[in-house]
PDB file of N, CA and C in Angstrom:
ATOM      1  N   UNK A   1      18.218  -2.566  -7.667  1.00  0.00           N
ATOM      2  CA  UNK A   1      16.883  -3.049  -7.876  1.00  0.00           C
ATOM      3  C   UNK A   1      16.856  -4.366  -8.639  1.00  0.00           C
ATOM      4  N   UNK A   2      18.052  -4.849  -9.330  1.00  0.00           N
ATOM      5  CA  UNK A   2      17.683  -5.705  -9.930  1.00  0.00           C
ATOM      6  C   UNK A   2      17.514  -7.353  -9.225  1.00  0.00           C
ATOM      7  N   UNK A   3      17.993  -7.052  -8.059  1.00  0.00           N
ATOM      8  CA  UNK A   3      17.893  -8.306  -7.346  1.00  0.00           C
ATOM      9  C   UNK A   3      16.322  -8.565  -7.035  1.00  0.00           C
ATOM     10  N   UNK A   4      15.695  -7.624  -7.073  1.00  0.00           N
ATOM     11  CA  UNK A   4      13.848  -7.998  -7.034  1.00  0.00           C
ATOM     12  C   UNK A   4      13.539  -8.568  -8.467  1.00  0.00           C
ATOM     13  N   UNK A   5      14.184  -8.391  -9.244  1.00  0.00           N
ATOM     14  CA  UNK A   5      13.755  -9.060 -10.619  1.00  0.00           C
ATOM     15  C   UNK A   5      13.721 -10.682 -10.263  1.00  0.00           C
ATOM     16  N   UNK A   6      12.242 -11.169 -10.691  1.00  0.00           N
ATOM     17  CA  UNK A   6      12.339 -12.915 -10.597  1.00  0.00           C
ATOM     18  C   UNK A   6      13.038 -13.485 -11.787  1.00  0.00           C
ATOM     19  N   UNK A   7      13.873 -14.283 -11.786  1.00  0.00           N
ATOM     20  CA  UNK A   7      14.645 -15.321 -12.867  1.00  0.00           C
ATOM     21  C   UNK A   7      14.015 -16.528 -13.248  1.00  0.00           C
ATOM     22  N   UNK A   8      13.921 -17.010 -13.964  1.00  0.00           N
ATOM     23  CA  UNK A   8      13.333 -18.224 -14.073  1.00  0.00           C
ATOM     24  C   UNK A   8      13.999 -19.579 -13.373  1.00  0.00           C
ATOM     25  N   UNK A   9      12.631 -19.679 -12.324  1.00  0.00           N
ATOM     26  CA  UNK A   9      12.643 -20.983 -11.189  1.00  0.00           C
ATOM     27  C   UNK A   9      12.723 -20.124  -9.982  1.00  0.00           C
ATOM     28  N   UNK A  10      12.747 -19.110 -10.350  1.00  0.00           N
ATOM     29  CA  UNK A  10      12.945 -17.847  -8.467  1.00  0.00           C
ATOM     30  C   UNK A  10      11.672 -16.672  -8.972  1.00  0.00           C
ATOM     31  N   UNK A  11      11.165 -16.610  -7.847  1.00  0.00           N
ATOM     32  CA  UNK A  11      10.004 -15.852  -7.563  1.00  0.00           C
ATOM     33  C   UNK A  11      10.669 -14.471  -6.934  1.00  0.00           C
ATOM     34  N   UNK A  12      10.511 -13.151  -7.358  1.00  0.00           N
ATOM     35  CA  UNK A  12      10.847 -12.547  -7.103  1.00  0.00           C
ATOM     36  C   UNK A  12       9.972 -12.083  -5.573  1.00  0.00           C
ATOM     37  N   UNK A  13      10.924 -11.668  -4.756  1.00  0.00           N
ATOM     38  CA  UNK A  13      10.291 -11.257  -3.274  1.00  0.00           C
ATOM     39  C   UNK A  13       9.355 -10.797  -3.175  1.00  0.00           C
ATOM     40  N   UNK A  14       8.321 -10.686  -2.214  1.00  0.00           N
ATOM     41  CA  UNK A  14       7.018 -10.232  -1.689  1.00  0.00           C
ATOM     42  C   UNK A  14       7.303  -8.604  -1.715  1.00  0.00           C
ATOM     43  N   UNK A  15       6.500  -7.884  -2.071  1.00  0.00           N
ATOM     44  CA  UNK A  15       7.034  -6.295  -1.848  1.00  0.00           C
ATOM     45  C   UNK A  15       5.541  -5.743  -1.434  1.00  0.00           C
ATOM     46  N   UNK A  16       5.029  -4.644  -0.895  1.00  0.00           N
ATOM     47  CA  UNK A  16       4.274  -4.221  -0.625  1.00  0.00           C
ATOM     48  C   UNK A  16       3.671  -2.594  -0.505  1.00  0.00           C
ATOM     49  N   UNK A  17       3.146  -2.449  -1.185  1.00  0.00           N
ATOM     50  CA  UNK A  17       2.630  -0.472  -1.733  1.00  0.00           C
ATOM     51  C   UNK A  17       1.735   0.074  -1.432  1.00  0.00           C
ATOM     52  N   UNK A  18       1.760   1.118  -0.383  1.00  0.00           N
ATOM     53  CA  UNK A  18       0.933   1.758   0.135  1.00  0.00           C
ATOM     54  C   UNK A  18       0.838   3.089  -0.269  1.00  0.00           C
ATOM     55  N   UNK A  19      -0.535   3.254  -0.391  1.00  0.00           N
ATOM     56  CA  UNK A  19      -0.454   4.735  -1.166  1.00  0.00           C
ATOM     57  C   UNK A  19      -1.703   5.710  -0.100  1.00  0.00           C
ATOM     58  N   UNK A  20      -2.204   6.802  -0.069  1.00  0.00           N
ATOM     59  CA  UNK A  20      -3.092   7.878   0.579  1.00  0.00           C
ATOM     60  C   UNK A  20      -3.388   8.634  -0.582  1.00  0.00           C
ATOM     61  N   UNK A  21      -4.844   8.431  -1.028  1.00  0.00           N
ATOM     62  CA  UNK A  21      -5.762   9.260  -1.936  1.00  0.00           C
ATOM     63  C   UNK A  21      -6.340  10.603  -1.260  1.00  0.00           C
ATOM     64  N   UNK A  22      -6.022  11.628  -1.216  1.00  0.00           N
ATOM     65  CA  UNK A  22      -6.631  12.941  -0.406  1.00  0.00           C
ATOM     66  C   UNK A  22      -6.980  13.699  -1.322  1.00  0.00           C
ATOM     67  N   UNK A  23      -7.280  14.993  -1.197  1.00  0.00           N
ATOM     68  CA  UNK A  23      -8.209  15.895  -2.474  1.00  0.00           C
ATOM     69  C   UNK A  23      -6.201  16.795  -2.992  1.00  0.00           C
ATOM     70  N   UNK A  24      -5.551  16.925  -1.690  1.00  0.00           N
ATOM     71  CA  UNK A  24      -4.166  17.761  -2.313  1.00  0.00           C
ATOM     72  C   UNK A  24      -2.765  16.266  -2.920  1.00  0.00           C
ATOM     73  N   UNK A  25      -3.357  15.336  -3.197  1.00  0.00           N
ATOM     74  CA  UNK A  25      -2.706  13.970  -2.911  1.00  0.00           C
ATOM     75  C   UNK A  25      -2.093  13.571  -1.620  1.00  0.00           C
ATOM     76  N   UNK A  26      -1.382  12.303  -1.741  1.00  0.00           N
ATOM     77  CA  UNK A  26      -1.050  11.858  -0.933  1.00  0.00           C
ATOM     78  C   UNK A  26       0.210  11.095  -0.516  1.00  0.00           C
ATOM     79  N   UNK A  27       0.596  10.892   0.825  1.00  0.00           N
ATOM     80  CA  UNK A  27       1.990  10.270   0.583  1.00  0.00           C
ATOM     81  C   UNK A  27       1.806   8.292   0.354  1.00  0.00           C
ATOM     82  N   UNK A  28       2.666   7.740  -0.056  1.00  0.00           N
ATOM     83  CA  UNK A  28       2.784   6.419  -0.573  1.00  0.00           C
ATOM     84  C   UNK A  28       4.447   5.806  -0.206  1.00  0.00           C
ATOM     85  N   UNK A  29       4.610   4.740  -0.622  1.00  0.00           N
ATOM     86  CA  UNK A  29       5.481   4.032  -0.311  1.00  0.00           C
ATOM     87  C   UNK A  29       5.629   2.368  -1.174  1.00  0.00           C
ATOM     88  N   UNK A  30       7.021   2.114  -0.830  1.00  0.00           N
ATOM     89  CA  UNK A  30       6.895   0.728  -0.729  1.00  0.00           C
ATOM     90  C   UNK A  30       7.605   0.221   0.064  1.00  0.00           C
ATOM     91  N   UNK A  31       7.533  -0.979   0.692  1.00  0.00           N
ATOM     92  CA  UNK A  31       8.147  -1.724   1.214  1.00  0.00           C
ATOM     93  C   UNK A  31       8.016  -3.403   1.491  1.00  0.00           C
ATOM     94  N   UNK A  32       9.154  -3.957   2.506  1.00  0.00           N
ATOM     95  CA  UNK A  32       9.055  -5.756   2.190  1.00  0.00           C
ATOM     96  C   UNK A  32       8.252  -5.912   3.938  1.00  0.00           C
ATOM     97  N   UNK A  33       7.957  -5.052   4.160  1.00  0.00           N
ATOM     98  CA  UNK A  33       7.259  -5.583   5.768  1.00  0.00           C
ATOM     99  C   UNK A  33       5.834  -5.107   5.683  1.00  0.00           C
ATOM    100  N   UNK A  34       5.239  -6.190   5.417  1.00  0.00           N
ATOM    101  CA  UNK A  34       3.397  -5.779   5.293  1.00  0.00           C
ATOM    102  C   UNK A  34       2.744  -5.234   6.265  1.00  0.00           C
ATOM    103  N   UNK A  35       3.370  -5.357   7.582  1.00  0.00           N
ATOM    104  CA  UNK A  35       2.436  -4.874   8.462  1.00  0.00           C
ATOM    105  C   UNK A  35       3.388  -3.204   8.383  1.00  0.00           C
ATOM    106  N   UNK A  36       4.181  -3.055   8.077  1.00  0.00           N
ATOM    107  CA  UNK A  36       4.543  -1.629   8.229  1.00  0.00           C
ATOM    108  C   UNK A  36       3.978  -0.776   6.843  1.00  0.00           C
ATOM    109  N   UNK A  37       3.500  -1.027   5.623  1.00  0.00           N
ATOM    110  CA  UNK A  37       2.464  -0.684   5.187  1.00  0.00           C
ATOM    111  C   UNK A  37       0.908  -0.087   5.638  1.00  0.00           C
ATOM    112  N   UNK A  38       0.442  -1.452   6.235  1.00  0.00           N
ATOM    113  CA  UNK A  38      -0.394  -1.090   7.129  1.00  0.00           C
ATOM    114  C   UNK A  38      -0.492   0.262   8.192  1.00  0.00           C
ATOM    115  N   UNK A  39       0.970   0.115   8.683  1.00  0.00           N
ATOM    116  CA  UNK A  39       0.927   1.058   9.873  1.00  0.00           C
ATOM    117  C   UNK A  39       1.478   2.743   8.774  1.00  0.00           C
ATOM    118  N   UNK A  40       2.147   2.666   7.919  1.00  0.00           N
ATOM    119  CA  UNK A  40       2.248   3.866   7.003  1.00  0.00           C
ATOM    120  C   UNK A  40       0.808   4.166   6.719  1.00  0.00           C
ATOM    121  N   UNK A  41      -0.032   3.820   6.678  1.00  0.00           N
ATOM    122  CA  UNK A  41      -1.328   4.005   5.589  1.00  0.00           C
ATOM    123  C   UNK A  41      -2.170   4.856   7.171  1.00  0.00           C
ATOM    124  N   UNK A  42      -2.076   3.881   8.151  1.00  0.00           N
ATOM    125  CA  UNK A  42      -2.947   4.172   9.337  1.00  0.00           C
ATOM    126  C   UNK A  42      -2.328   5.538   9.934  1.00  0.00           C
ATOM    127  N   UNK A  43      -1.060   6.227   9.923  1.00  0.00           N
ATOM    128  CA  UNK A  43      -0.582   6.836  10.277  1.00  0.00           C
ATOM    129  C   UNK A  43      -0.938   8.688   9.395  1.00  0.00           C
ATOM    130  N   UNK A  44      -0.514   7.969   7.968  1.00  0.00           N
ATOM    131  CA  UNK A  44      -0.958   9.114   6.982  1.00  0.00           C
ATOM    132  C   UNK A  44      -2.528   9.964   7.377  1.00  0.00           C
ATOM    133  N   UNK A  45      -3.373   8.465   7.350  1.00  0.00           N
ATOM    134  CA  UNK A  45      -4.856   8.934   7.346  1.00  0.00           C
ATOM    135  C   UNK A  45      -5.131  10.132   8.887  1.00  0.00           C
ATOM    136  N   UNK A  46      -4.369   9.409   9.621  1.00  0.00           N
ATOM    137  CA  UNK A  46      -4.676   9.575  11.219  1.00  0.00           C
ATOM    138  C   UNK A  46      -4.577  11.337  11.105  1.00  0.00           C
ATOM    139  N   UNK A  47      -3.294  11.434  10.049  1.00  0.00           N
ATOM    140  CA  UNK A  47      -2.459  13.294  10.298  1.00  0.00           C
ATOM    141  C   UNK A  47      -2.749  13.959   9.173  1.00  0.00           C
ATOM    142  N   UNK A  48      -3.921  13.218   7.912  1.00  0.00           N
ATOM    143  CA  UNK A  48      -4.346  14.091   6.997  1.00  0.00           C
ATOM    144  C   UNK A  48      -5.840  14.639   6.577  1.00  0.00           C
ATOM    145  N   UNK A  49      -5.928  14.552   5.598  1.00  0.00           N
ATOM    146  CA  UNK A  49      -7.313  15.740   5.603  1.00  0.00           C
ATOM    147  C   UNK A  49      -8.486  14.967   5.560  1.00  0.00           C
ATOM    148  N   UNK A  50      -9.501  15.383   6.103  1.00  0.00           N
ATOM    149  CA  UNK A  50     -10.771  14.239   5.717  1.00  0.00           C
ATOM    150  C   UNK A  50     -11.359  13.747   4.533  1.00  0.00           C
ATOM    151  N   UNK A  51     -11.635  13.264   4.418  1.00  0.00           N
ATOM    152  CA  UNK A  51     -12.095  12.170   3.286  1.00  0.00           C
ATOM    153  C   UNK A  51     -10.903  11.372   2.710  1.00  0.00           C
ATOM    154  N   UNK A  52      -9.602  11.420   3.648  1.00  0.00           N
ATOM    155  CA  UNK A  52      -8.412  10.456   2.465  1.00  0.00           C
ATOM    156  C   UNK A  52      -8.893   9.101   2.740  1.00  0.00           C
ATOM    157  N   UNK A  53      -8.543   8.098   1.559  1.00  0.00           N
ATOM    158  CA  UNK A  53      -8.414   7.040   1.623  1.00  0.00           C
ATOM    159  C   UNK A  53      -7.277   6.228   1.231  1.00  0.00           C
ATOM    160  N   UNK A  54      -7.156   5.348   2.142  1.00  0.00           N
ATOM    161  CA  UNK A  54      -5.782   4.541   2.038  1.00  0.00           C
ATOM    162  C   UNK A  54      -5.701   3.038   1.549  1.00  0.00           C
ATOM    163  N   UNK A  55      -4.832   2.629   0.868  1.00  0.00           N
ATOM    164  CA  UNK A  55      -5.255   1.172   0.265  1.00  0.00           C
ATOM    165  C   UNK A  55      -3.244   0.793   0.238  1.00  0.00           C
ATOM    166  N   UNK A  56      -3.818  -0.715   0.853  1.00  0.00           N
ATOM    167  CA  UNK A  56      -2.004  -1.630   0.555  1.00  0.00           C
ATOM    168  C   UNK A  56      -2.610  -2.409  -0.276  1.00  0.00           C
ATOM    169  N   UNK A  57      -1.307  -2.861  -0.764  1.00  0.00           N
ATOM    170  CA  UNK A  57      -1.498  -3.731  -2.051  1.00  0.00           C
ATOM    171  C   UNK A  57      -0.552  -3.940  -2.061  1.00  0.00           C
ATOM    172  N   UNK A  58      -0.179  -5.804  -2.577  1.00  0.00           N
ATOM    173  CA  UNK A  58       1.130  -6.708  -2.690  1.00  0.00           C
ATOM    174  C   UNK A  58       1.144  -6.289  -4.300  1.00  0.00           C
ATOM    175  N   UNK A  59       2.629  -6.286  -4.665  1.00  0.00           N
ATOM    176  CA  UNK A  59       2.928  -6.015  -6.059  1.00  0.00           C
ATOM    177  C   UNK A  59       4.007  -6.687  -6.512  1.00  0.00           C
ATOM    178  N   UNK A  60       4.004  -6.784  -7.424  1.00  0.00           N
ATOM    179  CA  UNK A  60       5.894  -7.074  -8.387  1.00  0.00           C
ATOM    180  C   UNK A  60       6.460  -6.184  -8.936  1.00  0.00           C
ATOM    181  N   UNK A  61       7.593  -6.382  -9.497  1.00  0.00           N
ATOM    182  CA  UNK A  61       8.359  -5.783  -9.900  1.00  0.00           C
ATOM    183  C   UNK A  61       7.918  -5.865 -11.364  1.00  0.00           C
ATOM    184  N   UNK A  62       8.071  -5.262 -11.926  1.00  0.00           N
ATOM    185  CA  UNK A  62       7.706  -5.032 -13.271  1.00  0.00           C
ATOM    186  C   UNK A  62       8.850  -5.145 -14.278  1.00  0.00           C
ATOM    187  N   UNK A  63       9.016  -5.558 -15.833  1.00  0.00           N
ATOM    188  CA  UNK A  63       9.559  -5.470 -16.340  1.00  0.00           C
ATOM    189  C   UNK A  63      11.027  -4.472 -16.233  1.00  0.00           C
ATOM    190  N   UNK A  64      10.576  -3.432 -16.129  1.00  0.00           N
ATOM    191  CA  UNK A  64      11.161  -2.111 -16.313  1.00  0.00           C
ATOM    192  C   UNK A  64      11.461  -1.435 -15.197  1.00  0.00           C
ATOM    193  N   UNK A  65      12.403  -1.085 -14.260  1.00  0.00           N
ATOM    194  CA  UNK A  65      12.671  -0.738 -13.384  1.00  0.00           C
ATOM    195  C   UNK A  65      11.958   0.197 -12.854  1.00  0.00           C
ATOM    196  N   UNK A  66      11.535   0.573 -11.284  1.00  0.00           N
ATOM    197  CA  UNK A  66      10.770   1.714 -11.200  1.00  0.00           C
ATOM    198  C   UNK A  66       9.327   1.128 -11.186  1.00  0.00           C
ATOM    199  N   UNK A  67       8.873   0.143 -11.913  1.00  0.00           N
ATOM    200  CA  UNK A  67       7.148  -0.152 -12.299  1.00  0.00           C
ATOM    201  C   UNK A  67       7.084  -0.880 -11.540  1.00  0.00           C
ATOM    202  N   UNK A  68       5.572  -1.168 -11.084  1.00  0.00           N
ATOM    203  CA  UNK A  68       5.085  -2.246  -9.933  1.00  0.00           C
ATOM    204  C   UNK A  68       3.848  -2.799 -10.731  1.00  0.00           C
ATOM    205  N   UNK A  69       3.820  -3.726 -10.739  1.00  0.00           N
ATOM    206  CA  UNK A  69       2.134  -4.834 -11.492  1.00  0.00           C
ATOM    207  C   UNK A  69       1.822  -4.967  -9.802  1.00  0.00           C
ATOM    208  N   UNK A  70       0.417  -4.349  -9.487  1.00  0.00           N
ATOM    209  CA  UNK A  70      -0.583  -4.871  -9.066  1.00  0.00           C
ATOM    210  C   UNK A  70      -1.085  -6.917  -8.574  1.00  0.00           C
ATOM    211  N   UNK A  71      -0.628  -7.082  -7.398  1.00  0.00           N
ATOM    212  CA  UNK A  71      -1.062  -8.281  -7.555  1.00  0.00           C
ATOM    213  C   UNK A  71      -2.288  -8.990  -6.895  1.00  0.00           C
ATOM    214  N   UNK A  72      -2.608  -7.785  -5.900  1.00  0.00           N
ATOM    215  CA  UNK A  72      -3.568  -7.661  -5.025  1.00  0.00           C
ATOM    216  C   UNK A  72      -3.786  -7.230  -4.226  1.00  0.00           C
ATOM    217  N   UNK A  73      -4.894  -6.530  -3.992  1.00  0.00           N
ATOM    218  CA  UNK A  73      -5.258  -5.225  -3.104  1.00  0.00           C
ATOM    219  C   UNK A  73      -5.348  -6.403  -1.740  1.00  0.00           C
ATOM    220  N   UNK A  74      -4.764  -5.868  -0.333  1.00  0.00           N
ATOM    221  CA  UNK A  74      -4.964  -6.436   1.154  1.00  0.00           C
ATOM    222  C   UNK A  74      -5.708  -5.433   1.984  1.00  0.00           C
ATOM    223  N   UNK A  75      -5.832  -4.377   1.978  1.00  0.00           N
ATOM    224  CA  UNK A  75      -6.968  -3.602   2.266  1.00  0.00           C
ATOM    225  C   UNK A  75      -7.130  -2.238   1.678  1.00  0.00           C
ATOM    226  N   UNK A  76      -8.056  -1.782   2.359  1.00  0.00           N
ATOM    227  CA  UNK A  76      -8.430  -0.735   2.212  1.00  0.00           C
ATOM    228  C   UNK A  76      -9.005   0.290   2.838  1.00  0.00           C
ATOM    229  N   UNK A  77      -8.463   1.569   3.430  1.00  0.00           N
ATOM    230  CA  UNK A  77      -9.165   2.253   4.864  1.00  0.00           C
ATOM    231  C   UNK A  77      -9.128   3.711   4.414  1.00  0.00           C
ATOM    232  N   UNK A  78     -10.442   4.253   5.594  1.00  0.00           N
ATOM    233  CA  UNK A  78     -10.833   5.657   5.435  1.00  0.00           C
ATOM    234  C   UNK A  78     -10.957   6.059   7.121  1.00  0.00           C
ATOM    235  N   UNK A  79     -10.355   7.299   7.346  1.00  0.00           N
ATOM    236  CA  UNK A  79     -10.499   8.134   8.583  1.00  0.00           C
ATOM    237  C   UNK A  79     -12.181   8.101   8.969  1.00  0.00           C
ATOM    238  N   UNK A  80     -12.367   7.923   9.506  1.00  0.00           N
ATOM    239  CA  UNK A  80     -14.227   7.560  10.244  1.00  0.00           C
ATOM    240  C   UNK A  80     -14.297   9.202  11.098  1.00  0.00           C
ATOM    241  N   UNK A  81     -14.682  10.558  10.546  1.00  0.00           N
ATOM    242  CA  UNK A  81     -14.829  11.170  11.141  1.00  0.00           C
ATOM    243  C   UNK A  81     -15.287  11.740  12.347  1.00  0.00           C
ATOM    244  N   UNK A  82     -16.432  11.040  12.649  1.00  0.00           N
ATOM    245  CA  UNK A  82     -16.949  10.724  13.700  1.00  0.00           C
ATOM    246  C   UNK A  82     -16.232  10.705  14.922  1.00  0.00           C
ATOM    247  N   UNK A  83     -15.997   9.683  15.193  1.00  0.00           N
ATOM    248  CA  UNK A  83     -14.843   8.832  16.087  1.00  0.00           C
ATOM    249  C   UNK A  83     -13.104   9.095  15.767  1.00  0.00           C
ATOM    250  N   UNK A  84     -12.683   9.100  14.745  1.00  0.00           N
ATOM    251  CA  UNK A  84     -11.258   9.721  14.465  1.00  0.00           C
ATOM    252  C   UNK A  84     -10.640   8.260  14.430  1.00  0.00           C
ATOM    253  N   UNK A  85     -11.415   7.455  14.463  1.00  0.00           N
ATOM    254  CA  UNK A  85     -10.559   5.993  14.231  1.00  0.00           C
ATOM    255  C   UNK A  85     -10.293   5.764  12.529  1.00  0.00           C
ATOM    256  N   UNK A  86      -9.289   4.577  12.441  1.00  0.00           N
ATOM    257  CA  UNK A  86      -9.012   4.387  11.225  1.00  0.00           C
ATOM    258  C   UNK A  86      -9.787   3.124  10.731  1.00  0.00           C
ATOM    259  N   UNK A  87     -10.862   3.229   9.280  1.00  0.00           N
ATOM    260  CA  UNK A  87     -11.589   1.732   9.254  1.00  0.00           C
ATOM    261  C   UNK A  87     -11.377   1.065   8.101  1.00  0.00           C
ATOM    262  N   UNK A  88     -10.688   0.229   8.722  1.00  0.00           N
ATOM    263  CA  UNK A  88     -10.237  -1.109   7.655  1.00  0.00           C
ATOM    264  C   UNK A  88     -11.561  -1.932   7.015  1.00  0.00           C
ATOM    265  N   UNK A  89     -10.764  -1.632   5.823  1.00  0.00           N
ATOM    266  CA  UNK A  89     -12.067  -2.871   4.988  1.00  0.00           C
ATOM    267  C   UNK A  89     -11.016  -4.284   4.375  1.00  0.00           C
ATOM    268  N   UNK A  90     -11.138  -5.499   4.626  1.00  0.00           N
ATOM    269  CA  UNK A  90     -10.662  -6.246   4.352  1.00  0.00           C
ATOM    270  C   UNK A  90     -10.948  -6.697   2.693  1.00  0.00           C
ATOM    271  N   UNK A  91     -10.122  -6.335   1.716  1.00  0.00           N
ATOM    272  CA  UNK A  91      -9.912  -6.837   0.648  1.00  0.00           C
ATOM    273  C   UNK A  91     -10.381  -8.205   0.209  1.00  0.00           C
ATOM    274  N   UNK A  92     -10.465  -9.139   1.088  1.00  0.00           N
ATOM    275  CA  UNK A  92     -10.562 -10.678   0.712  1.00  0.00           C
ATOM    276  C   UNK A  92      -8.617 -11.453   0.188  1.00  0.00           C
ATOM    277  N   UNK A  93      -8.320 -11.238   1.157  1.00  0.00           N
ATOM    278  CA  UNK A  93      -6.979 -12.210   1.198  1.00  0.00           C
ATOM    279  C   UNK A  93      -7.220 -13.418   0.898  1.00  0.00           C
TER     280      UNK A  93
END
């Protein structure tokens, strides 16, 4: 892990955390491919219980191994019962 640590004059890599809020919790992740976030989050919602909600978010590495700082939410989606589609709300990138 320590190669995600930024050094001074190096930006540590883009990383990306997807998590599923449900009433029994939910599964989460991280990873360096944003759109496979996306597709973890769309996938969870698709095969779990109604009312979950799913949110990606770009992060860093944190001081301390294991921790992620928040750097900005990229969306945010809920199962649309209705229809069974998945609906993205765009964060403001």
């Amino acid at each position: 892990m320590d190669a995600f640590i930024a050094t001074p004059g190096h930006r540590a890599p883009i990383i990306f955390a997807w998590d599923v809020r449900a009433p029994d919790l939910g599964p989460g992740g991280v990873t360096d491919v944003r759109e496979r976030a996306f597709q973890e989050v769309d996938a969870a919602l698709r095969g779990g219980a109604p009312g979950a909600v799913g949110v990606v978010r770009e992060v860093e590495l944190g001081p301390v191994a294991a921790e992620y700082r928040d750097v900005r939410v990229l969306g945010e989606a809920r199962l649309d019962g209705g229809s069974g589609s998945v609906v993205w709300t765009d964060a403001g990138e």
